[in-house]
C-alpha atoms as a PDB file:
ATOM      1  CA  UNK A   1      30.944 -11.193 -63.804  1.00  0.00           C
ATOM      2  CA  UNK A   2      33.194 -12.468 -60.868  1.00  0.00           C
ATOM      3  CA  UNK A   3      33.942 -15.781 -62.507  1.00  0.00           C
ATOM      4  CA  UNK A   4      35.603 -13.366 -65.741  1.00  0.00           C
ATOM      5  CA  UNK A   5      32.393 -14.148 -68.080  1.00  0.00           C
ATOM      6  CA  UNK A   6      31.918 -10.967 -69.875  1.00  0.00           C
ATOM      7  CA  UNK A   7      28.803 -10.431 -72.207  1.00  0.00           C
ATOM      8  CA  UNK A   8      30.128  -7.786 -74.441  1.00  0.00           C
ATOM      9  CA  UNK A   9      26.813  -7.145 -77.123  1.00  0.00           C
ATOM     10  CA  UNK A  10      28.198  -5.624 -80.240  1.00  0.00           C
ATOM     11  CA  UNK A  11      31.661  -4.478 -78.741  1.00  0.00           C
ATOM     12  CA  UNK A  12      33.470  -7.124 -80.464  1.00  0.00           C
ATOM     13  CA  UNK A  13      32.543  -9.989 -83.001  1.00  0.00           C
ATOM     14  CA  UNK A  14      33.267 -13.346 -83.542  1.00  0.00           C
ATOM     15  CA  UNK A  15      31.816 -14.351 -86.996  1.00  0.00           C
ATOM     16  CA  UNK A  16      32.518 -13.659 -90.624  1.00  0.00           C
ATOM     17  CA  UNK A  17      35.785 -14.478 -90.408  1.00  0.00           C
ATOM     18  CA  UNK A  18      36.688 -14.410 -93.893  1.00  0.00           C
ATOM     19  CA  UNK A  19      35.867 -10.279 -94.386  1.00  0.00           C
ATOM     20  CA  UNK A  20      38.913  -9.923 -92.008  1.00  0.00           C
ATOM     21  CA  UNK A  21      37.278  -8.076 -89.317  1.00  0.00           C
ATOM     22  CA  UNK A  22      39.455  -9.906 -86.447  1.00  0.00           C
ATOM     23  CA  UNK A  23      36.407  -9.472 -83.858  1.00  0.00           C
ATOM     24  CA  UNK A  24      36.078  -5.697 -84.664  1.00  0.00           C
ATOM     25  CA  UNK A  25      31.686  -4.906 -85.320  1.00  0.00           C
ATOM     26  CA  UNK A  26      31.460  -4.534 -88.902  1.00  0.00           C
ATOM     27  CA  UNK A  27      29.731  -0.785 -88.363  1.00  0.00           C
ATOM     28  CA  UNK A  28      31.418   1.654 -85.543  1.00  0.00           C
ATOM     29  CA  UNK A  29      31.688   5.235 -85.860  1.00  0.00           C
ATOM     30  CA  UNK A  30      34.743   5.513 -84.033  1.00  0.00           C
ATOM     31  CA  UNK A  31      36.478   2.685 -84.168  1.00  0.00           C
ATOM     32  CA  UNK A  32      38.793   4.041 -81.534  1.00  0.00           C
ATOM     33  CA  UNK A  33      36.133   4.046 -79.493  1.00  0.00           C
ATOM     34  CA  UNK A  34      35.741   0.050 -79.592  1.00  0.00           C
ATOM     35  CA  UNK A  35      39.620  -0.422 -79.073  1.00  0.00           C
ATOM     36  CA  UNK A  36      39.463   2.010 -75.909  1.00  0.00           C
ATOM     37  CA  UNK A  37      36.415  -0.384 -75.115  1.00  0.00           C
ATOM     38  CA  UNK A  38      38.324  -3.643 -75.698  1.00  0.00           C
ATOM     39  CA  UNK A  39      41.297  -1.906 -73.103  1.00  0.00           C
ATOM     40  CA  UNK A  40      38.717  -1.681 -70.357  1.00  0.00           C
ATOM     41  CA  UNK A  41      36.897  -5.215 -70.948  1.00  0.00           C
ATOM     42  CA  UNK A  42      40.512  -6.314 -70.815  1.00  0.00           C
ATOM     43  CA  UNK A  43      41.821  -4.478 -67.427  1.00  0.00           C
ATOM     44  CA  UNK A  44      38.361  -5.161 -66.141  1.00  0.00           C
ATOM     45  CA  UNK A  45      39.827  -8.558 -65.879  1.00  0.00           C
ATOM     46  CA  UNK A  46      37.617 -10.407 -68.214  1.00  0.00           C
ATOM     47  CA  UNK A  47      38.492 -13.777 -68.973  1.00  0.00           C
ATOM     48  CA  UNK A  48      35.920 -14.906 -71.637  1.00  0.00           C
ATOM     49  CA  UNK A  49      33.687 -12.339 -73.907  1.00  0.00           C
ATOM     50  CA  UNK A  50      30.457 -13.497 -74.859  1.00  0.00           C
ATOM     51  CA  UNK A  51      29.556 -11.252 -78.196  1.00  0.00           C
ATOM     52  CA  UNK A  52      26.377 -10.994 -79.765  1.00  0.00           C
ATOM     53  CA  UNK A  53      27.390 -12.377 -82.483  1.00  0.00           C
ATOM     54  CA  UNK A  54      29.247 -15.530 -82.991  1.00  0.00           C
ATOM     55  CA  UNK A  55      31.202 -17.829 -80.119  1.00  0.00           C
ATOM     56  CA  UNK A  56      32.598 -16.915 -76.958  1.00  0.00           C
ATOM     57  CA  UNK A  57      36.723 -16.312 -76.847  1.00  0.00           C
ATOM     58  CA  UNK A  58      39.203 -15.561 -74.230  1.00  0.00           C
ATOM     59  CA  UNK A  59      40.037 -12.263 -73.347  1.00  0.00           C
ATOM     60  CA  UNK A  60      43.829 -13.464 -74.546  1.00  0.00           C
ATOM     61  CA  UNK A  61      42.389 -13.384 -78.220  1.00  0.00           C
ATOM     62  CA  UNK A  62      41.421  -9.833 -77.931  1.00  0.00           C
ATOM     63  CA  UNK A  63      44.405  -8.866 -76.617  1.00  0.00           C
ATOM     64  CA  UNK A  64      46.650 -10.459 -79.531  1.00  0.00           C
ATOM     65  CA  UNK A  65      44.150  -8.236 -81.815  1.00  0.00           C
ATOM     66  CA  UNK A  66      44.475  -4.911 -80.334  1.00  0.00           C
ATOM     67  CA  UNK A  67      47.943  -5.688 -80.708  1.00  0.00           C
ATOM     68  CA  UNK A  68      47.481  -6.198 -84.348  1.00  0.00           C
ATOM     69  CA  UNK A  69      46.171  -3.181 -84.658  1.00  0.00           C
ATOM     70  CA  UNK A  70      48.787  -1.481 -83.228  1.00  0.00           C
ATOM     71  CA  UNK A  71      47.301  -0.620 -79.817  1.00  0.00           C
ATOM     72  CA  UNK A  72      48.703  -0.850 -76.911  1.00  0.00           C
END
């Protein structure tokens, strides 16, 4: 959206923190896929991602987790 409100569905999570996922779905096929997704949410210039599951978080928190999983 134009204010940087991005509803993102099942691209990213934000729930179950304690299996580790750090905001990556618990089921993909290609997972990827989802961090090639998380690039263009980010250079889309989202600001906050609204998932379908769990709270909102800034854009800035998926960045730090593509970077933990070595993406870049």
């Amino acid at each position: 959206m134009d204010n940087g409100n991005a509803y993102i569905g099942d691209a990213a999570m934000n729930f179950m923190k304690f299996l580790g996922l750090r905001k990556r779905p618990m089921i993909a096929e290609d997972y990827e896929k989802v961090f090639e997704s998380w690039g263009k949410l980010l250079n889309s210039g989202a600001k906050e991602l609204y998932p379908s599951h769990g709270a909102s978080f800034s854009a800035e928190e998926l960045s730090k987790r593509l970077t933990e999983f070595g993406v870049s």
